[in-house]
C-alpha atoms as a PDB file:
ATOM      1  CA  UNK A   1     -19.038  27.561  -2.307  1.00  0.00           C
ATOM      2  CA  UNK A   2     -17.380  29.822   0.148  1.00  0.00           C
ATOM      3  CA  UNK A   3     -14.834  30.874   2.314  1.00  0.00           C
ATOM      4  CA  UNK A   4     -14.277  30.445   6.104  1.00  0.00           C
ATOM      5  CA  UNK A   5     -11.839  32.562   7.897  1.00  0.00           C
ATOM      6  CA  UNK A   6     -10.101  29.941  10.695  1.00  0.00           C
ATOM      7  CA  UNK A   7      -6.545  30.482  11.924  1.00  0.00           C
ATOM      8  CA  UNK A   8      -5.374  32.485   9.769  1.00  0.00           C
ATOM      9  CA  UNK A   9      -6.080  30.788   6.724  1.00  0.00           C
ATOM     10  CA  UNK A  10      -8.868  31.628   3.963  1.00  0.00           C
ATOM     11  CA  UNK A  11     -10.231  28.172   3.936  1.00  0.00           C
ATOM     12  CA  UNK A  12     -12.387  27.586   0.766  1.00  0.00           C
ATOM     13  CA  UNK A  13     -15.340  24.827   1.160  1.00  0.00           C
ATOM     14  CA  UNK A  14     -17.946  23.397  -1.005  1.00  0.00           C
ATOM     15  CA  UNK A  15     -21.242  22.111  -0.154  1.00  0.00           C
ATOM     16  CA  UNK A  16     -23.356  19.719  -2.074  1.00  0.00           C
ATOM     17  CA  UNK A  17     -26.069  17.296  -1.295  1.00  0.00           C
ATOM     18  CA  UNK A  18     -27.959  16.785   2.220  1.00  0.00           C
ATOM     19  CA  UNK A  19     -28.029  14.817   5.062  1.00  0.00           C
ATOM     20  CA  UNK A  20     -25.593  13.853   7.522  1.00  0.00           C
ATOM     21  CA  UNK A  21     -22.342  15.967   6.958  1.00  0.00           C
ATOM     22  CA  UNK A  22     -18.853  14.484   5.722  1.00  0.00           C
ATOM     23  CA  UNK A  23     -15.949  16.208   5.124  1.00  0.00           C
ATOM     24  CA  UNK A  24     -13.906  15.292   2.265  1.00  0.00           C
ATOM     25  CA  UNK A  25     -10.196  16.304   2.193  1.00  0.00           C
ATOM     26  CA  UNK A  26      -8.130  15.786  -0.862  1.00  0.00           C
ATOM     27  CA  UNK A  27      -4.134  14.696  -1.393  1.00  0.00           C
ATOM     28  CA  UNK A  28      -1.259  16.375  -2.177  1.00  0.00           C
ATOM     29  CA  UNK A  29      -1.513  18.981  -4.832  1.00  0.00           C
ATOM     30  CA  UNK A  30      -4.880  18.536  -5.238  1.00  0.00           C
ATOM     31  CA  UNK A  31      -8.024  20.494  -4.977  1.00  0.00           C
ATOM     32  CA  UNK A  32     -11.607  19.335  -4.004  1.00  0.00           C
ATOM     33  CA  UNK A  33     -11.929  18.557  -7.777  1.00  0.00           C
ATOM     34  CA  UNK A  34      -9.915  15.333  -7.003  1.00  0.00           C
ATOM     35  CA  UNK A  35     -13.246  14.003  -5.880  1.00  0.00           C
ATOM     36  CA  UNK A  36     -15.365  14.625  -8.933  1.00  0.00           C
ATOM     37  CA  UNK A  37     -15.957  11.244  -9.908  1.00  0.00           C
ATOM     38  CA  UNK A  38     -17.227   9.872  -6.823  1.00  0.00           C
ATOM     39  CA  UNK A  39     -19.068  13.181  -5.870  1.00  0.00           C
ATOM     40  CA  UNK A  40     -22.178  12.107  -7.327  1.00  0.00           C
ATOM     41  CA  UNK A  41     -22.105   8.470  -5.149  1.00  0.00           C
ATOM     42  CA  UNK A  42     -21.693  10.726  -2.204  1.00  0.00           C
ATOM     43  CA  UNK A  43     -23.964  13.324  -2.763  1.00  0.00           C
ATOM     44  CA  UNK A  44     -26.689  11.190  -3.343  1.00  0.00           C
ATOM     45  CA  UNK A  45     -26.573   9.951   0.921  1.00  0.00           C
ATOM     46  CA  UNK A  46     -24.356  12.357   2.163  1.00  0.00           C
ATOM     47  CA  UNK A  47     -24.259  16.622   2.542  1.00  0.00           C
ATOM     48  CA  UNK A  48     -20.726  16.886   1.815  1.00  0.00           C
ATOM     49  CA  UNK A  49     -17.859  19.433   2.592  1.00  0.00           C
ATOM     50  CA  UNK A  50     -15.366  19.710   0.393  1.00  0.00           C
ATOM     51  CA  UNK A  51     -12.239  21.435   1.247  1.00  0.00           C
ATOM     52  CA  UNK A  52      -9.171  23.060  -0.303  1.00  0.00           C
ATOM     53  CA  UNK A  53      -6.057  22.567   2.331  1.00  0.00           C
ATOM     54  CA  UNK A  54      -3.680  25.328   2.895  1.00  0.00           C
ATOM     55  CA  UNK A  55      -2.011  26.140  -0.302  1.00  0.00           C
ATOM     56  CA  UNK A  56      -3.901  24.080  -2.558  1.00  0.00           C
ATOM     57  CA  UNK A  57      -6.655  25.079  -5.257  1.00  0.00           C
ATOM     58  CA  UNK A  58      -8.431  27.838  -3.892  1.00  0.00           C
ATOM     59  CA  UNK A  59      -6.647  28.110  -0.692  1.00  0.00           C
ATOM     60  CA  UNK A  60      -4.276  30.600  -0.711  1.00  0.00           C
ATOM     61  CA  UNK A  61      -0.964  29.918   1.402  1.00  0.00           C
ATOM     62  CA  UNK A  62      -0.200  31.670   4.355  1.00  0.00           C
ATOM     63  CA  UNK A  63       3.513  31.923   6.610  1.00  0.00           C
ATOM     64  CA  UNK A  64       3.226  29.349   8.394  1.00  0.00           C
ATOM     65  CA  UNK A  65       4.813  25.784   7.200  1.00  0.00           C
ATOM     66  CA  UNK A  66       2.471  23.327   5.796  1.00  0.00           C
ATOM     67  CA  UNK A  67       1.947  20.641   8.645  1.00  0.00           C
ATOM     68  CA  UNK A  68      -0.643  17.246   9.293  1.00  0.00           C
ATOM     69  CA  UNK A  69      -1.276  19.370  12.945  1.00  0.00           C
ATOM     70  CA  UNK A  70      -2.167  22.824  11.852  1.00  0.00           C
ATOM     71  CA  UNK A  71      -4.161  21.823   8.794  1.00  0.00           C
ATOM     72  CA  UNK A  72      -5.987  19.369  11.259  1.00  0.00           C
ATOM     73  CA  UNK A  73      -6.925  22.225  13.524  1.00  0.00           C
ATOM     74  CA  UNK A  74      -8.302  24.361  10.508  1.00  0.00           C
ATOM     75  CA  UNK A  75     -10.640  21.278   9.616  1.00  0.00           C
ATOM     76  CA  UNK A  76     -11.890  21.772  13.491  1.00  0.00           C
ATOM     77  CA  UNK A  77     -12.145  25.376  13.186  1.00  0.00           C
ATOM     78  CA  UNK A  78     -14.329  25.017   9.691  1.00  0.00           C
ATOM     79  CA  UNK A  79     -16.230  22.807  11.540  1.00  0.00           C
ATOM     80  CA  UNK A  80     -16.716  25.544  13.979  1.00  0.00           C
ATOM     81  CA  UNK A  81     -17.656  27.836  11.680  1.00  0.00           C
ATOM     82  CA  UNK A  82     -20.022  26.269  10.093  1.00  0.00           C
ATOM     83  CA  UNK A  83     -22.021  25.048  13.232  1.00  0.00           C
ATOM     84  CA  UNK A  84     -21.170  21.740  12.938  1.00  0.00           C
ATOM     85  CA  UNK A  85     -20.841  19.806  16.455  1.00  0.00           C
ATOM     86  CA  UNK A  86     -19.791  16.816  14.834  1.00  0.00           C
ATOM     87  CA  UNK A  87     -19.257  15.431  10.913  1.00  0.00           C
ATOM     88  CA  UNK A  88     -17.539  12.144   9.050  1.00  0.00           C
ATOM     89  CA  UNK A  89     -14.573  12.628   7.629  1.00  0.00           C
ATOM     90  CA  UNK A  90     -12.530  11.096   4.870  1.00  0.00           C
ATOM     91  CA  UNK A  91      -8.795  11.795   3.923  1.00  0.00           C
ATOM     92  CA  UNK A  92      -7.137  10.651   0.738  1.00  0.00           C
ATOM     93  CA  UNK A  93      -3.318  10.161   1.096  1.00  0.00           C
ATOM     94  CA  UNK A  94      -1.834  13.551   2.075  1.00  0.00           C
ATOM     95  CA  UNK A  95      -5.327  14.480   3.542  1.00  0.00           C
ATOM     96  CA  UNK A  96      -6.145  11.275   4.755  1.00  0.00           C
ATOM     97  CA  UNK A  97      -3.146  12.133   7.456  1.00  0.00           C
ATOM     98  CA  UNK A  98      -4.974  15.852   8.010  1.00  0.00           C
ATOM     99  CA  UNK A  99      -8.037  13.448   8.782  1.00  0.00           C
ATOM    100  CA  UNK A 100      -6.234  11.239  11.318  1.00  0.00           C
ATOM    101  CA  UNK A 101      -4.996  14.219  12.949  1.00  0.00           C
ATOM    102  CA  UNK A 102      -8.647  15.842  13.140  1.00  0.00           C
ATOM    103  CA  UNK A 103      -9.488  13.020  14.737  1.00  0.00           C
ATOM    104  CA  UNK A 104      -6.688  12.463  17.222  1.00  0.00           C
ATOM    105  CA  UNK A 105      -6.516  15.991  18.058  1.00  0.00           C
ATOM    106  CA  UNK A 106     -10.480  16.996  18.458  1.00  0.00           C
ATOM    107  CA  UNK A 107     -11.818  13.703  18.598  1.00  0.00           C
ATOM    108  CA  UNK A 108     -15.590  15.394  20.121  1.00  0.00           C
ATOM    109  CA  UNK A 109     -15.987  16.841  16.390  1.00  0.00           C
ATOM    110  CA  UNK A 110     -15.269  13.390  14.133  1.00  0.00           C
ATOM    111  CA  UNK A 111     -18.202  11.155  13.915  1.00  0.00           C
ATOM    112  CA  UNK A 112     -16.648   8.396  11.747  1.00  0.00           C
ATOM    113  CA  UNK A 113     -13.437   8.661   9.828  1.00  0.00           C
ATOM    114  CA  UNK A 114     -12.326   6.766   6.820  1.00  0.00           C
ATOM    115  CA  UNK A 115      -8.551   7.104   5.853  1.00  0.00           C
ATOM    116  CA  UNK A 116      -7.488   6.020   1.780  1.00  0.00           C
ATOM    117  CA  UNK A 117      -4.139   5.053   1.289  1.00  0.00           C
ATOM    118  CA  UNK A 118      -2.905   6.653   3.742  1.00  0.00           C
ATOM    119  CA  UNK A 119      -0.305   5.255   6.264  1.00  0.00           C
ATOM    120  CA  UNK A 120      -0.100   5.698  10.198  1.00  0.00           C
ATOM    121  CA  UNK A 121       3.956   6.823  10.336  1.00  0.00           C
ATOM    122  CA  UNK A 122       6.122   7.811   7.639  1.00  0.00           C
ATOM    123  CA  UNK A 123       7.965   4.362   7.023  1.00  0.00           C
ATOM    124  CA  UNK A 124       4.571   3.266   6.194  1.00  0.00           C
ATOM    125  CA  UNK A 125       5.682   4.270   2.589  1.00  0.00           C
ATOM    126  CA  UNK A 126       7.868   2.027   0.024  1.00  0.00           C
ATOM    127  CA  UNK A 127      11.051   3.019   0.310  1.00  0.00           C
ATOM    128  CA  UNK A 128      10.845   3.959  -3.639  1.00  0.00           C
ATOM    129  CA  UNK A 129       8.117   6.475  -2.544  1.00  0.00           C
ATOM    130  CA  UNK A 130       9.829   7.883   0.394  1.00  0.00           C
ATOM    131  CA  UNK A 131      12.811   8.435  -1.919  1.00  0.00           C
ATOM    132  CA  UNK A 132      10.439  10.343  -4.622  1.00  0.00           C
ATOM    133  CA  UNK A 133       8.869  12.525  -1.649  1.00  0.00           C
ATOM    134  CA  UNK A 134      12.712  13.482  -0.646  1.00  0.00           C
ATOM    135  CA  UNK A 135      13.413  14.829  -4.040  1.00  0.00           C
ATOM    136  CA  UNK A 136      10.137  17.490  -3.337  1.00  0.00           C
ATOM    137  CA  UNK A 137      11.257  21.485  -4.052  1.00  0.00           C
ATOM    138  CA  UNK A 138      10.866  23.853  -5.822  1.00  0.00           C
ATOM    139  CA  UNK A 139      12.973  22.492  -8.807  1.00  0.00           C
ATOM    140  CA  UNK A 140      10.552  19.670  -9.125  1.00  0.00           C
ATOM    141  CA  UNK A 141       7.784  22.122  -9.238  1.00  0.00           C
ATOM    142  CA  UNK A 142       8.872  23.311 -12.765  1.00  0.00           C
ATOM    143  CA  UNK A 143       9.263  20.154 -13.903  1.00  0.00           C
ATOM    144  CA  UNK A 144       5.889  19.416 -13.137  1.00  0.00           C
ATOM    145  CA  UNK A 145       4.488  22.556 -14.935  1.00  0.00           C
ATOM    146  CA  UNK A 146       1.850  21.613 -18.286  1.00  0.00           C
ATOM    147  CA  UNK A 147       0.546  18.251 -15.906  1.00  0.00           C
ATOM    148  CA  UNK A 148      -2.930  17.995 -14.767  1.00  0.00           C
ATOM    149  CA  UNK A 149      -2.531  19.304 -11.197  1.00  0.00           C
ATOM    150  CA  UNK A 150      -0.548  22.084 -12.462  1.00  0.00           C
ATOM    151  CA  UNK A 151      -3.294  22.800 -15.099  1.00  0.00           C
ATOM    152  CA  UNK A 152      -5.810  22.791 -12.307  1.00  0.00           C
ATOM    153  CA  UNK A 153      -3.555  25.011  -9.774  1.00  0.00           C
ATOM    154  CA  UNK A 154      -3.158  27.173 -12.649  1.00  0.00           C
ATOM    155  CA  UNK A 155      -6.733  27.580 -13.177  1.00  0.00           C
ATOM    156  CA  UNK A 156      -8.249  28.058  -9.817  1.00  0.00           C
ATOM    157  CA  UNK A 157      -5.063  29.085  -7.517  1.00  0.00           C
ATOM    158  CA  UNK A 158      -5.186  32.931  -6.147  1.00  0.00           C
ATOM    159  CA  UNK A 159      -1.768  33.058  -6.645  1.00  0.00           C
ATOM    160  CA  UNK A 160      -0.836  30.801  -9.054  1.00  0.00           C
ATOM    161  CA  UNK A 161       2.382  32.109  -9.284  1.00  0.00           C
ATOM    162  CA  UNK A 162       3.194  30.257  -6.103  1.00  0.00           C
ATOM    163  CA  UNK A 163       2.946  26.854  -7.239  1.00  0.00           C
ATOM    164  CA  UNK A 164       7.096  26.374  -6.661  1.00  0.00           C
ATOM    165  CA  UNK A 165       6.733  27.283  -2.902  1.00  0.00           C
ATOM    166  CA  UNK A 166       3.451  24.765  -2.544  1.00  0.00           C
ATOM    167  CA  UNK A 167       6.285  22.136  -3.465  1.00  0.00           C
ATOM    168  CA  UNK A 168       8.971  23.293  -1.356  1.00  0.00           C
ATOM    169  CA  UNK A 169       6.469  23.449   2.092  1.00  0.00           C
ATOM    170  CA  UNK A 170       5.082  20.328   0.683  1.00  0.00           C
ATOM    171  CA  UNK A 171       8.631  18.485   0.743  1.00  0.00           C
ATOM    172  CA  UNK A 172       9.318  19.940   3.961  1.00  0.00           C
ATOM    173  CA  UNK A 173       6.528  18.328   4.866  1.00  0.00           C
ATOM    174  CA  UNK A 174       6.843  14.764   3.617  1.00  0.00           C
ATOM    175  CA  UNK A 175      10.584  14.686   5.219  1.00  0.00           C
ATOM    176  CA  UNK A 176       9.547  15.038   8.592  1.00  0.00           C
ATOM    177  CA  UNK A 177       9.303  11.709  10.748  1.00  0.00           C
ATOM    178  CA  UNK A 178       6.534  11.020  12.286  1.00  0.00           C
ATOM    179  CA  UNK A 179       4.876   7.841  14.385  1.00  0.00           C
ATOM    180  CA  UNK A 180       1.265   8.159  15.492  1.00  0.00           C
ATOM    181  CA  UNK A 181       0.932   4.581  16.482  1.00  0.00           C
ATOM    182  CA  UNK A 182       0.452   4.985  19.855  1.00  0.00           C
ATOM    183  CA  UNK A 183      -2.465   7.724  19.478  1.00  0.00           C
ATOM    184  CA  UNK A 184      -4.131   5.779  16.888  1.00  0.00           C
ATOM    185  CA  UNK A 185      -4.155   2.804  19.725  1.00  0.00           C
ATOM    186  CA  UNK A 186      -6.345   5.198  22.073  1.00  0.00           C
ATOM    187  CA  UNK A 187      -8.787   6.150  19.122  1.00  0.00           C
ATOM    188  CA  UNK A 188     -11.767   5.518  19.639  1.00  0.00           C
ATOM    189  CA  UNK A 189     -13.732   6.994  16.927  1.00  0.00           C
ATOM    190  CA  UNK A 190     -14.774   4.225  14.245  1.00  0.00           C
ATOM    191  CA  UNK A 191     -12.678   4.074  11.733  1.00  0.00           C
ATOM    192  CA  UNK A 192     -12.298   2.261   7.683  1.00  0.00           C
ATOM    193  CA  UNK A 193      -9.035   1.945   6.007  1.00  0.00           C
ATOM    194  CA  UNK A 194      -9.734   1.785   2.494  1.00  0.00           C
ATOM    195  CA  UNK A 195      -6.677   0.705  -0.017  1.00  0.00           C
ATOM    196  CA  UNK A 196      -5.410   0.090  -3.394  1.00  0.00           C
ATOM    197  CA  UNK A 197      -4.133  -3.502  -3.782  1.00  0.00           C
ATOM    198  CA  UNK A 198      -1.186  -2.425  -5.322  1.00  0.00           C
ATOM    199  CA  UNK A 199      -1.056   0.537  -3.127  1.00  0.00           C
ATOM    200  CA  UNK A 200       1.849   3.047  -2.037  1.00  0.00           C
ATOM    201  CA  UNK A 201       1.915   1.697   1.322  1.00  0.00           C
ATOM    202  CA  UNK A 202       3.230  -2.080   1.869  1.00  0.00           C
ATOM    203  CA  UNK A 203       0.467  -4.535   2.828  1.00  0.00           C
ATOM    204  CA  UNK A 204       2.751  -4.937   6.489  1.00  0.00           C
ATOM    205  CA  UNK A 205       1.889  -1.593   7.548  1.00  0.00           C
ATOM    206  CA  UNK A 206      -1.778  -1.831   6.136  1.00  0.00           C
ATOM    207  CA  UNK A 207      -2.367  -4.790   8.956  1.00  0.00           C
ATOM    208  CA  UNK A 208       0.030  -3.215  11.511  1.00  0.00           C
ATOM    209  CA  UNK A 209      -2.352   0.022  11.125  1.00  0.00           C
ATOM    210  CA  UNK A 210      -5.398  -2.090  11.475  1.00  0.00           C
ATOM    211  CA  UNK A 211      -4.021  -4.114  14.085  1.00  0.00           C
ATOM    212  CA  UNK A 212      -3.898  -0.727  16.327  1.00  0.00           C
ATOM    213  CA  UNK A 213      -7.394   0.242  15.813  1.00  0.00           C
ATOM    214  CA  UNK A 214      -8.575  -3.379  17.291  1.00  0.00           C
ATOM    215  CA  UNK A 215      -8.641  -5.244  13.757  1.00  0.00           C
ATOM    216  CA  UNK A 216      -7.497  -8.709  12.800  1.00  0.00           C
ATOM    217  CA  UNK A 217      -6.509 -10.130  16.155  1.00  0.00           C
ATOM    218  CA  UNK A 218      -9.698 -12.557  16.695  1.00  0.00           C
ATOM    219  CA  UNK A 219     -12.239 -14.216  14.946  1.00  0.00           C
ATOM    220  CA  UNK A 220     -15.468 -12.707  14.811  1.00  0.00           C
ATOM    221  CA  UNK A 221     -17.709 -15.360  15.875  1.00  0.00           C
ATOM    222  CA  UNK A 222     -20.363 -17.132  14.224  1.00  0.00           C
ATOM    223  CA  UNK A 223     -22.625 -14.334  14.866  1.00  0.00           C
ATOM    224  CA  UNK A 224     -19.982 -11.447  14.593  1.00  0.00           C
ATOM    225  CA  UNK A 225     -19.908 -10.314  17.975  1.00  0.00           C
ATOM    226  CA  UNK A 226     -16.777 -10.102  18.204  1.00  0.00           C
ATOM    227  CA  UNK A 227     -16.280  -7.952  15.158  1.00  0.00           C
ATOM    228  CA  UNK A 228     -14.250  -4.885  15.578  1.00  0.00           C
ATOM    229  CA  UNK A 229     -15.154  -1.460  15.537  1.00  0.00           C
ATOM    230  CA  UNK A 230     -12.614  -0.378  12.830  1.00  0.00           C
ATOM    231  CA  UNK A 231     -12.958  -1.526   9.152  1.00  0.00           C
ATOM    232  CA  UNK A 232     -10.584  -2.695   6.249  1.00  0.00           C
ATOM    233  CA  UNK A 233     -10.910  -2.416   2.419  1.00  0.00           C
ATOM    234  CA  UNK A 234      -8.805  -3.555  -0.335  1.00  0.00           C
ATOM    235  CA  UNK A 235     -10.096  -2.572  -3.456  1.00  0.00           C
ATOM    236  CA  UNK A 236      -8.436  -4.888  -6.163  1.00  0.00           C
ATOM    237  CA  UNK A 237      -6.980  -3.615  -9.735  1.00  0.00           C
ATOM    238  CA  UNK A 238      -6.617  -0.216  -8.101  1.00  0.00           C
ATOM    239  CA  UNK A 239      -3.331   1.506  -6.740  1.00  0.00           C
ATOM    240  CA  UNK A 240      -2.433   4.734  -5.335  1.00  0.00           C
ATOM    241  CA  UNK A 241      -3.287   7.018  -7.930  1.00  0.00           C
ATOM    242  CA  UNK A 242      -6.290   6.165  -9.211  1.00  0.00           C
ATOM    243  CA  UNK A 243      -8.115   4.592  -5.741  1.00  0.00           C
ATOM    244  CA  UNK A 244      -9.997   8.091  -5.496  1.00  0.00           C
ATOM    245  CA  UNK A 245     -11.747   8.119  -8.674  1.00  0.00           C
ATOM    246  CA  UNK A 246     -13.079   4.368  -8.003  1.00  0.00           C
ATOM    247  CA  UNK A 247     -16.708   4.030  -7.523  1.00  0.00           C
ATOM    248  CA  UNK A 248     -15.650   1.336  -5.608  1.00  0.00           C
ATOM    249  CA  UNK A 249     -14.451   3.706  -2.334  1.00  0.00           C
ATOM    250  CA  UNK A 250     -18.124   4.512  -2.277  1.00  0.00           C
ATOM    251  CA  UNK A 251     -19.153   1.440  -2.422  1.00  0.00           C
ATOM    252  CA  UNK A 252     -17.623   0.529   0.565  1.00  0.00           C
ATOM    253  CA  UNK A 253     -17.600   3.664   2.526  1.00  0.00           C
ATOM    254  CA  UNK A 254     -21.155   4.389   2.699  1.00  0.00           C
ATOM    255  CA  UNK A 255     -22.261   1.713   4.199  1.00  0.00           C
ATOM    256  CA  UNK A 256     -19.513   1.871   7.087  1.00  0.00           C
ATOM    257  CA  UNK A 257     -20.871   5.712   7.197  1.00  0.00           C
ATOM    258  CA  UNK A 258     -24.579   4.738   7.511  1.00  0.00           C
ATOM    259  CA  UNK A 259     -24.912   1.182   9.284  1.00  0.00           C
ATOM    260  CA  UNK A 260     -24.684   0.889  13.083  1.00  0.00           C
ATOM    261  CA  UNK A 261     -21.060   0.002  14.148  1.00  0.00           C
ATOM    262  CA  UNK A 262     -20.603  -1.576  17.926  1.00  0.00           C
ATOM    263  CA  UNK A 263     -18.571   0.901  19.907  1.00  0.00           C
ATOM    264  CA  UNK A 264     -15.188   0.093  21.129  1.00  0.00           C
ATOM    265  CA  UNK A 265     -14.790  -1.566  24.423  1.00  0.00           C
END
């Protein structure tokens, strides 16, 4: 458990278990803690880095607006850092879009990458949820003081007097547009899309996103050679907030992780 000065930011880290490194980055006003119940599963196969995005549990903020981009680039610099040429990664939700950027922005330094509930452009959201992530500030932040991730931020936070401003650069963040369809067409680091069944995300843009990573457009043939590279999941009697805690994610995930998978054409 440490800290790893990259771009600014005091990134704090975890490491447990051995083996192949994968990086595990948590969602929005969360902590590595998020991860606690499936730790064990992943621990067990994997050496895994656990890490606190800007503003969030043990990462103190910095001036500089929370964005998918720069928070990717830290991931690459903590990779850096800790002499890693290459490691998995997996993003849940808000990280799970730090995770797609890592990859589409430093592709060299992500192995594999496995995305949970997490959508490839912001209409990929119900419109319900889109509407909740508009109403994001620091007014909401008091509202949402005495919860569990409050508790936590409380507990751990350098500054945990700045939980208000985490929710305002958080807001601004889930506001902007963005579309990465057409760099997620030219990945071509394997990738798994894991899901809730009664997800966040509308089961459209959960085949549209697998669609532009080479899934669902072919049979696989009796023998599977024509199976694509990328990989789908939908875990059943799950939904957005509770997919993480699933021993089910690591159910499916490690074997994507550890198995051979054909690379794309």
């Amino acid at each position: 458990m440490s800290y790893a000065d990259v771009n600014g930011v005091r990134l704090w880290y975890e490491i447990h278990g051995s083996g192949r490194p994968l990086v595990l980055l948590h969602g929005g006003y969360g902590a590595v803690e998020m991860f606690a119940p499936i730790l064990p599963a992943l621990t067990a196969r994997r050496r895994v880095v656990a890490v606190d995005l800007q503003g969030h549990g043990r990462t103190a903020d910095v001036d500089r607006p929370l964005r998918f981009e720069s928070m990717a680039d830290d991931i690459a610099g903590l990779l850096r850092h800790l002499g890693l040429p290459e490691a998995d990664v997996l993003g849940y939700s808000l990280g799970g879009g730090v995770a797609l950027r890592t990859a589409i922005q430093h592709p060299a330094l992500v192995r594999r990458l496995v995305l949970v509930s997490t959508p490839c452009a912001r209409r990929g959201w119900f419109p319900e949820v889109l509407a909740a992530m508009a109403m994001q500030d620091e007014r909401f932040a008091e509202q949402m003081r005495g919860t569990p991730p409050h508790e936590l931020y409380a507990a751990v936070a350098p500054r945990p007097e700045d939980w208000p401003q985490l929710w305002a650069k958080t807001g601004d963040l889930l506001r902007r547009e963005y579309d990465w369809s057409t760099e997620v067409a030219a990945l071509t680091v394997p990738t798994m899309l894991v899901y809730a069944d009664a997800d966040s995300i509308p089961v459209h843009h959960i085949a549209d996103f697998y669609g532009l990573l080479g899934g669902g457009h072919r049979d696989a043939g009796w023998d599977g050679s024509d199976r694509p590279t990328a990989r789908l999941a939908v875990l059943p009697g799950l939904t957005h907030y509770d997919i993480i805690t699933s021993p089910a994610v690591p159910d499916v995930v490690l074997p994507f992780l550890t198995h051979e998978v054909r690379s794309p054409l």
